[in-house]
C-alpha atoms as a PDB file:
ATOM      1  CA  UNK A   1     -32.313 -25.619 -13.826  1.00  0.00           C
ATOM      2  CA  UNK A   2     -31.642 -24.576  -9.947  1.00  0.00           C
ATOM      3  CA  UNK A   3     -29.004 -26.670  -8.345  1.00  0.00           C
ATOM      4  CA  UNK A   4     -29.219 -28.361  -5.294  1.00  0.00           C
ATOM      5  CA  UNK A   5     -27.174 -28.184  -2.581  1.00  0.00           C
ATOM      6  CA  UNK A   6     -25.550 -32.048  -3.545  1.00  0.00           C
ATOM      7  CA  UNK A   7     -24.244 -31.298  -7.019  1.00  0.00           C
ATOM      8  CA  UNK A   8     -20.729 -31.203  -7.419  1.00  0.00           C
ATOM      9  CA  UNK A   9     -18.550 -28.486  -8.307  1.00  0.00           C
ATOM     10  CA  UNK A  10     -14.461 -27.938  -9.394  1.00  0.00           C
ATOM     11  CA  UNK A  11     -12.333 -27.994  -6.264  1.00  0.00           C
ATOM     12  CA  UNK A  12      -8.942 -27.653  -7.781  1.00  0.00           C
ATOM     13  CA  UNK A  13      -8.931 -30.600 -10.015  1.00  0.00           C
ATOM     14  CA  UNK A  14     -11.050 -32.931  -7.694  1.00  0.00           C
ATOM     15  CA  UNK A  15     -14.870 -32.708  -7.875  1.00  0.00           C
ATOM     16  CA  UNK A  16     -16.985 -31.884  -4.465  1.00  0.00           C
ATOM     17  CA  UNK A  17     -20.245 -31.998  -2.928  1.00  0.00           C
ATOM     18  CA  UNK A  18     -21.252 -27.999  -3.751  1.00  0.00           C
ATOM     19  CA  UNK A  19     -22.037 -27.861   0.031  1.00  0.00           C
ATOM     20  CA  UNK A  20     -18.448 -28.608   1.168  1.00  0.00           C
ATOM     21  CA  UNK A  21     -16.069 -26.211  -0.756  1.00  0.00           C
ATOM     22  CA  UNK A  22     -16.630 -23.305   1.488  1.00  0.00           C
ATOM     23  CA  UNK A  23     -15.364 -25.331   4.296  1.00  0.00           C
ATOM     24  CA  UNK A  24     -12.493 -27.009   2.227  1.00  0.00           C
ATOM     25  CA  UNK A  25     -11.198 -23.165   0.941  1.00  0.00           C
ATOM     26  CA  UNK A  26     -11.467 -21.746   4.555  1.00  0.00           C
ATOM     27  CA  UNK A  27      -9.049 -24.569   5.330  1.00  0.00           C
ATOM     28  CA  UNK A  28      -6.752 -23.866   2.559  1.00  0.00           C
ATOM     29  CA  UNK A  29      -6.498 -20.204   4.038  1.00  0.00           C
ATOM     30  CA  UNK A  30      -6.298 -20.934   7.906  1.00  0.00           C
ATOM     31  CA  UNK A  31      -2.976 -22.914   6.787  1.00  0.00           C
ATOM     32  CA  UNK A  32      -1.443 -19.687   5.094  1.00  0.00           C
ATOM     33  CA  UNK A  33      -3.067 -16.806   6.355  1.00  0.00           C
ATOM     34  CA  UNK A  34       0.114 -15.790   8.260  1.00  0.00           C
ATOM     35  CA  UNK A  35       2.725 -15.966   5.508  1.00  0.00           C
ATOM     36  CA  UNK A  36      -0.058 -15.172   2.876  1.00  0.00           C
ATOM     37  CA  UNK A  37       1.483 -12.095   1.965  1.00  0.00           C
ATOM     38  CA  UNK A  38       5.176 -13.279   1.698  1.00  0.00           C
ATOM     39  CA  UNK A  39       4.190 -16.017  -0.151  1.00  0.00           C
ATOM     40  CA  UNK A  40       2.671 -13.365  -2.782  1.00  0.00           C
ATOM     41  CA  UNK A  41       5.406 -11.619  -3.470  1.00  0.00           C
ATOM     42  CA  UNK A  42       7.363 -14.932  -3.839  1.00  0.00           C
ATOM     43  CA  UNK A  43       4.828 -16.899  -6.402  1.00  0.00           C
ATOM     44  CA  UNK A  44       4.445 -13.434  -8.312  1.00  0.00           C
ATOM     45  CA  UNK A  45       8.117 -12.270  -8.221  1.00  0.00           C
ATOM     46  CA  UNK A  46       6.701  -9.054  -6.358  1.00  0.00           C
ATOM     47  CA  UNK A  47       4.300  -8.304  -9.605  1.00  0.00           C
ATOM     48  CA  UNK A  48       1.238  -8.667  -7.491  1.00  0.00           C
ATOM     49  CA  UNK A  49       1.825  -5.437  -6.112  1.00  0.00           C
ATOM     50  CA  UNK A  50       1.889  -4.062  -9.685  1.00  0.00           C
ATOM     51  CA  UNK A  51      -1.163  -5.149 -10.623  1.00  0.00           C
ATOM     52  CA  UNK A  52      -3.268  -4.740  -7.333  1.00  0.00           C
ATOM     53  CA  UNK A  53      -1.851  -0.429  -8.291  1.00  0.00           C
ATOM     54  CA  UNK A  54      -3.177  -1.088 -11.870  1.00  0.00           C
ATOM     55  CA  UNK A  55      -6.350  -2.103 -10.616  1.00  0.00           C
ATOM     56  CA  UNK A  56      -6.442   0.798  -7.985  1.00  0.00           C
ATOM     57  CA  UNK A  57      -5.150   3.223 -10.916  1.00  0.00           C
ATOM     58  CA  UNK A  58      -9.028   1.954 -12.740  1.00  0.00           C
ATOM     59  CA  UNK A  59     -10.932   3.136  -9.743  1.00  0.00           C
ATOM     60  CA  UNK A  60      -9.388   6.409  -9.055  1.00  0.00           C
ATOM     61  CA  UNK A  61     -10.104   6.226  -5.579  1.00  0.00           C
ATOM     62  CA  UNK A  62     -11.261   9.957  -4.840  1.00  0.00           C
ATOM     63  CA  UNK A  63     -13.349  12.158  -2.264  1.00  0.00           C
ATOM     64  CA  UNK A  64     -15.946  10.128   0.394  1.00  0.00           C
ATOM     65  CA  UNK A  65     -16.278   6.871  -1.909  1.00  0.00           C
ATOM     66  CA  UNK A  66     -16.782   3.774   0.135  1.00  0.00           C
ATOM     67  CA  UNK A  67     -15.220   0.730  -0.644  1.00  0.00           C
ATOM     68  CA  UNK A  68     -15.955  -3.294  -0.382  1.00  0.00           C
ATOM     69  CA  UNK A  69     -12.923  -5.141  -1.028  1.00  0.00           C
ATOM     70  CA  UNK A  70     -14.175  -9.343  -0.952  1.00  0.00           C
ATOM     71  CA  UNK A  71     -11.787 -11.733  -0.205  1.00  0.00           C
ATOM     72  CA  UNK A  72      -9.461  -9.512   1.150  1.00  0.00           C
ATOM     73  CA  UNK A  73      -8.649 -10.559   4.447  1.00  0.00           C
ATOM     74  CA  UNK A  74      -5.292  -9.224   4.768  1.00  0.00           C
ATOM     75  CA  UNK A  75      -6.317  -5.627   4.033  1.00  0.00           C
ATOM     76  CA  UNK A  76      -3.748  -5.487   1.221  1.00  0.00           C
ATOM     77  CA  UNK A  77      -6.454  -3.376  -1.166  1.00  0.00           C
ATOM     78  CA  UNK A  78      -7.834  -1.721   1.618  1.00  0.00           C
ATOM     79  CA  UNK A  79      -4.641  -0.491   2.475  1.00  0.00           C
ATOM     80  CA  UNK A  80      -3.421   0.761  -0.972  1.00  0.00           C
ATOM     81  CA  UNK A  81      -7.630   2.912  -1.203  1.00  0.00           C
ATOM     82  CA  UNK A  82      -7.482   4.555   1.980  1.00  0.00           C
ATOM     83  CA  UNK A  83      -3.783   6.272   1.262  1.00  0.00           C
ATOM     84  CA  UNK A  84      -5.022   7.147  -1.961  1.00  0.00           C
ATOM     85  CA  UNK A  85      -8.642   8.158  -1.274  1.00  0.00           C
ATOM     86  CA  UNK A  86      -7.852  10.737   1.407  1.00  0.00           C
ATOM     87  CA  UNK A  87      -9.202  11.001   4.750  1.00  0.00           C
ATOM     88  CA  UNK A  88     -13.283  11.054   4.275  1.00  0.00           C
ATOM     89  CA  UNK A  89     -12.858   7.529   2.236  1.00  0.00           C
ATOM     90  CA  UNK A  90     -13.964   4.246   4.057  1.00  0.00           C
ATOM     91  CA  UNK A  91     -13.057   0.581   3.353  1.00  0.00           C
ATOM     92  CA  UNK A  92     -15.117  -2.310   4.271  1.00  0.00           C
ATOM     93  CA  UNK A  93     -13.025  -5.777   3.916  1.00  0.00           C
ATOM     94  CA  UNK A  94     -15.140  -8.857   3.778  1.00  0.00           C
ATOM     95  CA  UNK A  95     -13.749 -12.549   4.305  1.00  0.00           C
ATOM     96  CA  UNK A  96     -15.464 -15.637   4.864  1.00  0.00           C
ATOM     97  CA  UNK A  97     -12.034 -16.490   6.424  1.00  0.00           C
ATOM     98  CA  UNK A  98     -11.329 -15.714  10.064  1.00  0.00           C
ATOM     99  CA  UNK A  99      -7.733 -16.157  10.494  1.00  0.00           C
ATOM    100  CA  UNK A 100      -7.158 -14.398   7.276  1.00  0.00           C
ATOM    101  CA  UNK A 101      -9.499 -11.277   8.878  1.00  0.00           C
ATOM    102  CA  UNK A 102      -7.509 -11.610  11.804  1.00  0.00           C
ATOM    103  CA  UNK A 103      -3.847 -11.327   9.648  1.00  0.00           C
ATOM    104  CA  UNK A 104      -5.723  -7.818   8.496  1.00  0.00           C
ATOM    105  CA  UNK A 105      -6.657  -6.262  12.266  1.00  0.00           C
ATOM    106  CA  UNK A 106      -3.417  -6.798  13.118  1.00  0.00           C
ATOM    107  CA  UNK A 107      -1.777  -5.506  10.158  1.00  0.00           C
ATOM    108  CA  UNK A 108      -3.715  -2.382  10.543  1.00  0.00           C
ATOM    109  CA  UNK A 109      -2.677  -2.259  14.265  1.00  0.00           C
ATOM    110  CA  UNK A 110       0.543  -1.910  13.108  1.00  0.00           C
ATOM    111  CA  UNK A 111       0.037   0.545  10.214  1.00  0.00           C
ATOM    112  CA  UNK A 112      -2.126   3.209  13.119  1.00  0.00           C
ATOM    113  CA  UNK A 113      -5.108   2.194  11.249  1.00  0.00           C
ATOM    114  CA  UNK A 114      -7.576   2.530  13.486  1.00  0.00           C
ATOM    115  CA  UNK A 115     -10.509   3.425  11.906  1.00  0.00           C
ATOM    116  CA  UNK A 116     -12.098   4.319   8.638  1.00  0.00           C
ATOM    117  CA  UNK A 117     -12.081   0.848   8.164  1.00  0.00           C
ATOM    118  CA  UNK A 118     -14.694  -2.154   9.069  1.00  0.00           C
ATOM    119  CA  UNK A 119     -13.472  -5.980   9.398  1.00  0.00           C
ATOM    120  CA  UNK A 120     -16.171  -8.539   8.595  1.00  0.00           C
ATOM    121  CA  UNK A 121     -15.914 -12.230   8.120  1.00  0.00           C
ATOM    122  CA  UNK A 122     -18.983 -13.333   5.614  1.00  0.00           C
ATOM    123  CA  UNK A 123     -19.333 -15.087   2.530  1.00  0.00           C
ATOM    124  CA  UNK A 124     -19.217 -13.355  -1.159  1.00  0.00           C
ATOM    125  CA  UNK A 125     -22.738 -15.437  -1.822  1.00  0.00           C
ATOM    126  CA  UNK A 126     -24.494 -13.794   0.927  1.00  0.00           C
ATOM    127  CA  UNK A 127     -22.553 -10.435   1.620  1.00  0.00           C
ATOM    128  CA  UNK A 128     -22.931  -9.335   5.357  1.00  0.00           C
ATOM    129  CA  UNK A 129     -23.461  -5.775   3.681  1.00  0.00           C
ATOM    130  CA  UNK A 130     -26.654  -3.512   2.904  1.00  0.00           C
ATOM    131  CA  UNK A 131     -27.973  -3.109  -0.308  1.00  0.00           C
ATOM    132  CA  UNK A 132     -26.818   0.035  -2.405  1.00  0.00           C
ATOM    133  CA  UNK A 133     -24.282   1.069   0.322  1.00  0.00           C
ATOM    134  CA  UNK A 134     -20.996   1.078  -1.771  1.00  0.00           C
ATOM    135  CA  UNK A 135     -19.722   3.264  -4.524  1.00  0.00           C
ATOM    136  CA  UNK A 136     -16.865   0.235  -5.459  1.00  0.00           C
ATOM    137  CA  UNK A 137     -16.464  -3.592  -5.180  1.00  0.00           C
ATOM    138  CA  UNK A 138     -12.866  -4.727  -5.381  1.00  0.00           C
ATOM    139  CA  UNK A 139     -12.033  -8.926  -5.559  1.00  0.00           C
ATOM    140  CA  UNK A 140      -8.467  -9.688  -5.851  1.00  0.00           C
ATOM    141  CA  UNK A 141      -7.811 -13.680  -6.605  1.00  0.00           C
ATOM    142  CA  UNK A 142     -10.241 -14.594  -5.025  1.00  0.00           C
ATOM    143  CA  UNK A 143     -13.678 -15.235  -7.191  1.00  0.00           C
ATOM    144  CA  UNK A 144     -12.280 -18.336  -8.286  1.00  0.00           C
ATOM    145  CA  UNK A 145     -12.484 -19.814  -4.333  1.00  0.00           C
ATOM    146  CA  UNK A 146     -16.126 -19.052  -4.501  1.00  0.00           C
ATOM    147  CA  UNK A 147     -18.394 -21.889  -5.043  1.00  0.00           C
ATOM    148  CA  UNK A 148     -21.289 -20.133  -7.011  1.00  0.00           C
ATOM    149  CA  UNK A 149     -19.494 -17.415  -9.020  1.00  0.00           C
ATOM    150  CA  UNK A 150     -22.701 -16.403 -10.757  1.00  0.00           C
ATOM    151  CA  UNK A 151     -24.546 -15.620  -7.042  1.00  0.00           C
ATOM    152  CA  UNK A 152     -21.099 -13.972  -5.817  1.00  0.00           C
ATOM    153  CA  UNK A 153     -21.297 -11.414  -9.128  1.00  0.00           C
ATOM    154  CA  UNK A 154     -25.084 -10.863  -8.090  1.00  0.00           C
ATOM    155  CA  UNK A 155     -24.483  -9.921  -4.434  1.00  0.00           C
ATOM    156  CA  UNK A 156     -21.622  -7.464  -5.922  1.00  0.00           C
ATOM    157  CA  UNK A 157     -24.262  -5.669  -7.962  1.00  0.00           C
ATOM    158  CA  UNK A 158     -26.823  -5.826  -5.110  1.00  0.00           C
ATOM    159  CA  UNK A 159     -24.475  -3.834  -2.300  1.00  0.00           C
ATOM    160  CA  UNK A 160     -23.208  -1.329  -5.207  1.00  0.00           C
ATOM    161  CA  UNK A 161     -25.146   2.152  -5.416  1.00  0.00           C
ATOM    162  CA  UNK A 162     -26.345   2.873  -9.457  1.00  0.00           C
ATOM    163  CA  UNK A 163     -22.765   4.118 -10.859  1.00  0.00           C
ATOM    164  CA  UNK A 164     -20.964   1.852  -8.567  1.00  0.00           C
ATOM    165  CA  UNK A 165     -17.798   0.273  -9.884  1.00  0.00           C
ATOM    166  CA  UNK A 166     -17.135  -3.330 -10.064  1.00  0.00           C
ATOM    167  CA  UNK A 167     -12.913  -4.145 -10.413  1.00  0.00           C
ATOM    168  CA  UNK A 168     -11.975  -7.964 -10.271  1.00  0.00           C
ATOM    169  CA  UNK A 169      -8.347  -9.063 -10.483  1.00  0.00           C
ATOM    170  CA  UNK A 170      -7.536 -13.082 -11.203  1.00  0.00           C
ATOM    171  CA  UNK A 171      -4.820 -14.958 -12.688  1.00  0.00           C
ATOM    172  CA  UNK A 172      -6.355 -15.962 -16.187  1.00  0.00           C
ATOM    173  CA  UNK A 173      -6.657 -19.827 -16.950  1.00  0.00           C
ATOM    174  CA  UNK A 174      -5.108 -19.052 -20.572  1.00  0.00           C
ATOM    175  CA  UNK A 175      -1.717 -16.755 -20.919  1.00  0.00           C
ATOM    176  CA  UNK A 176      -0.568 -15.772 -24.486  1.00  0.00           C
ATOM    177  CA  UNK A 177       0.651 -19.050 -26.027  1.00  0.00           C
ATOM    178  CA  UNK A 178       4.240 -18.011 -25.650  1.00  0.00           C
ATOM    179  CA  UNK A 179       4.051 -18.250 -21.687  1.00  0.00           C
ATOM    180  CA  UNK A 180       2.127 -21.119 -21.534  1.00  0.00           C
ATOM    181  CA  UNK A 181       4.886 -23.701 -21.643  1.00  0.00           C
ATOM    182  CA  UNK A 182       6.925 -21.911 -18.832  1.00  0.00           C
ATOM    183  CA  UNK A 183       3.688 -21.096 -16.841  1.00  0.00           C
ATOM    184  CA  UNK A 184       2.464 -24.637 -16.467  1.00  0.00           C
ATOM    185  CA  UNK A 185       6.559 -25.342 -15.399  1.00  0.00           C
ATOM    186  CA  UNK A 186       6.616 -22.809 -13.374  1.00  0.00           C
ATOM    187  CA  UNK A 187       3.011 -23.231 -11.872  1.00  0.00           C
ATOM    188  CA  UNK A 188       3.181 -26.846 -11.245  1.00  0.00           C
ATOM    189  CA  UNK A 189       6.300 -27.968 -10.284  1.00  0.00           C
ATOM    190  CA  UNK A 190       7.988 -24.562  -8.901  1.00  0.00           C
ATOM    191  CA  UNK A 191       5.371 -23.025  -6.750  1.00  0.00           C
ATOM    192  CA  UNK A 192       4.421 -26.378  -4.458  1.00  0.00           C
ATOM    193  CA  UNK A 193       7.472 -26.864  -3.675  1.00  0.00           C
ATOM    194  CA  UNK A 194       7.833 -23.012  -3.331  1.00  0.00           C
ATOM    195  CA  UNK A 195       5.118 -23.204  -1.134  1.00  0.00           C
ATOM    196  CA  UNK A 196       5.978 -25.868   1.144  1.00  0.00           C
ATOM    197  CA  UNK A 197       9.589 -24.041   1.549  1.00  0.00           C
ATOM    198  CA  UNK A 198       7.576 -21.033   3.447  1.00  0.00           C
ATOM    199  CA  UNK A 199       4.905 -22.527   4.710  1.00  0.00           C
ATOM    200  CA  UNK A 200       5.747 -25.930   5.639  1.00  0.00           C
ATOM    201  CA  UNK A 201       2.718 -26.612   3.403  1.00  0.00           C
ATOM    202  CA  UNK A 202       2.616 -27.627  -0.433  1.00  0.00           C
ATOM    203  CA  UNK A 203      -0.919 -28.613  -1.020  1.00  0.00           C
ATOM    204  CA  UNK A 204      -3.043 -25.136  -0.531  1.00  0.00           C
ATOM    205  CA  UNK A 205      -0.552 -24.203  -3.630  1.00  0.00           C
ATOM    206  CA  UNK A 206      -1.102 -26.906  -5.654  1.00  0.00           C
ATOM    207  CA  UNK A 207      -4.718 -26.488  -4.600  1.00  0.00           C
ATOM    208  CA  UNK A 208      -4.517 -22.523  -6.009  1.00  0.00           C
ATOM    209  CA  UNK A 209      -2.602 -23.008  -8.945  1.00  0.00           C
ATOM    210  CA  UNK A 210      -5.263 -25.741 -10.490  1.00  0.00           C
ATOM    211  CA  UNK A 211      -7.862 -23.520  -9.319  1.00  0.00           C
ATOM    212  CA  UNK A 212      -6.330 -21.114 -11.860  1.00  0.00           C
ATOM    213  CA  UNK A 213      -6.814 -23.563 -14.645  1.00  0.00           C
ATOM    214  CA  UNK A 214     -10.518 -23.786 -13.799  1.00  0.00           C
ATOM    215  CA  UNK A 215     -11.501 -20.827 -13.468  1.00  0.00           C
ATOM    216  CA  UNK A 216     -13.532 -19.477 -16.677  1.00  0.00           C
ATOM    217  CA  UNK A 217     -11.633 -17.624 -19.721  1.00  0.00           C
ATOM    218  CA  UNK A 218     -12.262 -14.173 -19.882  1.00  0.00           C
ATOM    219  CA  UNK A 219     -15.095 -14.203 -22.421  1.00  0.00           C
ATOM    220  CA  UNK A 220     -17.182 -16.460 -20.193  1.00  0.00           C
ATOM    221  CA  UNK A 221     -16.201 -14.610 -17.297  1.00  0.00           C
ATOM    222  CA  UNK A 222     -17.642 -11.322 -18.972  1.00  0.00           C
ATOM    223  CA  UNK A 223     -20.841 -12.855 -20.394  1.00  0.00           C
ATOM    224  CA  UNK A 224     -21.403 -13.793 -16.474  1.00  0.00           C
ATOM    225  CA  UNK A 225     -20.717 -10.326 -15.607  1.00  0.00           C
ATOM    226  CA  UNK A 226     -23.677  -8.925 -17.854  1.00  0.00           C
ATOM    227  CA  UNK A 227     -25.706 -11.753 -16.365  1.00  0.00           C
ATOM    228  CA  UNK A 228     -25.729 -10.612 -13.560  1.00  0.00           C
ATOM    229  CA  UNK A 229     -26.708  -7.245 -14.538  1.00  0.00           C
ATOM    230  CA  UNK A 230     -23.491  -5.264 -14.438  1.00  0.00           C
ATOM    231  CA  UNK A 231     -22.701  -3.123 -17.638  1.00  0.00           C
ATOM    232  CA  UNK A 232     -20.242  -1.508 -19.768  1.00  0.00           C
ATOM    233  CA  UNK A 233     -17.716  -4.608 -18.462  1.00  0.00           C
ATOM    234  CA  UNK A 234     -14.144  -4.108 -20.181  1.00  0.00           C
ATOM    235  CA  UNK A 235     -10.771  -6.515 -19.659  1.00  0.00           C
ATOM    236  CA  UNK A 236      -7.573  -5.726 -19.731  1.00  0.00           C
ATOM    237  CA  UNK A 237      -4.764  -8.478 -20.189  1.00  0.00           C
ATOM    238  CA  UNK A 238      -1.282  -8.158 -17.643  1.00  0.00           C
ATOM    239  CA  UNK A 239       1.638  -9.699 -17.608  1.00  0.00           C
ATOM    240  CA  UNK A 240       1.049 -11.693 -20.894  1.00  0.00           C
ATOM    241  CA  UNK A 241      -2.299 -12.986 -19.789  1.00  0.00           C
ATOM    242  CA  UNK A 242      -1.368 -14.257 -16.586  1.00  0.00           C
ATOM    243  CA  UNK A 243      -3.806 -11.970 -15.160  1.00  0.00           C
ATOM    244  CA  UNK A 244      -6.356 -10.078 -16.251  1.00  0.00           C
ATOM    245  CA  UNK A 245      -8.420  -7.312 -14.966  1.00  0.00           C
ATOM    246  CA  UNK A 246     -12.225  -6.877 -15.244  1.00  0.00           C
ATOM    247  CA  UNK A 247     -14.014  -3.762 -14.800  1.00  0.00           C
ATOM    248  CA  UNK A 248     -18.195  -3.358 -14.569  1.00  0.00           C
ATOM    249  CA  UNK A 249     -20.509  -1.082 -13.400  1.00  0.00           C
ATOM    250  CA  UNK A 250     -24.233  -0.951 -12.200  1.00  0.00           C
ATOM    251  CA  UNK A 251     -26.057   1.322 -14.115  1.00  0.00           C
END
C-alpha cells in the first residue's frame, strides 16, 4: 500500500508527520555542523576514522572511478577517496544539509582542494544526480536520518552504472550481547551530556543515539537492499556490532 505524505514515521523515539522529518533532521545538523567532526572522534573514541578506512579498504578506490558519497557534508569520505584514488578520480558529495555542505567547501579550502570534487545540497530520496553516472555510492551514518529508506536505496541503484558499488556504514541497533549493557550506558547517559559539553547542545545527540535503536537490524536492512534491486549484498560486523558495514552492487 503507497503511503501518503501524512503517515507517521520514527523520529528518534517520537513519531512524526512523514512530511516533517526532513525539516526536523536538517535542524538537528545546522546545530552541529561546525563541531560535527570533533564531536565524532569524541562519541567514537576516534574509531570512526577506523571504520570510515575499512569501508574505503572494500571499495579499493582505483583509476578514473567516480564517487557519490550521501550524507556527507563534511567531505570526510570524499577526502579519504580522492588521496587514495589518484589524480583522474572524482567525488561528488551530496547533502540535503546546507550548513553541513558549507563545513565541507571550507574544509577543502583549507586542504588545496580545489577541484575534482562537486558540492551539492539535495535529498538521498530524489538525488540531484544523473542516472548511471557513478561507479560507487558511499553513506556513512546517515541512512538512518532518511525518512523513506526504501526510496533512498532505490535512487542509490538508479545513479550507479551496472557494476557500480554500493558501501553503507551505520551504527547497528543490536551489538553482541556482551556490549549491550555498557552501550545503552554509554549511549544514553554519556554522550548527551557529551554532547552538550561541545556543542552547547544535548538534544541532536540524544536525537542520534535513539535513531540508532530504530534503525532496522542488519537482516532487514539487507532484504531492503535486494529490494531495491542491488545484488550480491554482504555485512560485515565492527567493533562488536556497534557498526556494521554493508556492501551491494548493481548488476
Amino acid at each position: 500500500m503507497t503511503e501518503s505524505p501524512t503517515d507517521e514515521v520514527d523520529f528518534g523515539f517520537r513519531r512524526v508527520p512523514r512530511d516533517a522529518k526532513a525539516g526536523l533532521v536538517r535542524e538537528v545538523f545546522e546545530r552541529v555542523a561546525d563541531r560535527y567532526d570533533l564531536m565524532n572522534d569524541l562519541m567514537s573514541l576516534g574509531l570512526h576514522r577506523r571504520w570510515k578506512e575499512a569501508m574505503l579498504d572494500w571499495l579499493n578506490p582505483r583509476g578514473a572511478m567516480t564517487l557519490l558519497d550521501v550524507a556527507g557534508g563534511t567531505g570526510d569520505i570524499a577526502f579519504r577517496f580522492l588521496a587514495r584514488a589518484g589524480a583522474t578520480a572524482r567525488a561528488v558529495v551530496c547533502d540535503i544539509n546546507p550548513a553541513m555542505v558549507e563545513v565541507g567547501r571550507d574544509r577543502a579550502i583549507d586542504r588545496s582542494i580545489l577541484d575534482r570534487i562537486d558540492w551539492l545540497v539535495g535529498n538521498a530520496e530524489a538525488l540531484p544526480v544523473a542516472d548511471r553516472s557513478v561507479e560507487a555510492y558511499t553513506i556513512a551514518f546517515g541512512i538512518r536520518n532518511v525518512t523513506d529508506i526504501p526510496k533512498a536505496l532505490a535512487e542509490a541503484r538508479r545513479v550507479l552504472k551496472p557494476g557500480g558499488h554500493f558501501l553503507c556504514l551505520e551504527f547497528g541497533p543490536r551489538p553482541d550481547v556482551g556490549l549491550s549493557g555498557l552501550y545503552d550506558l554509554y549511549s544514553f547517559q554519556v554522550l548527551p551530556k557529551l554532547g552538550e559539553l561541545v556543542t552547547g547542545k544535548a538534544e541532536p545527540y540524544q536525537y542520534l543515539i535513539e535513531s540508532i535503536r530504530r534503525f532496522p537490524s542488519d537482516e532487514r536492512f539487507a532484504a531492503m537492499l535486494g529490494a531495491a534491486g542491488l545484488q550480491r549484498v554482504r555485512q560485515r560486523r565492527l567493533a562488536g556490532g556497534v557498526v556494521t558495514l554493508h556492501s551491494a552492487w548493481r548488476i
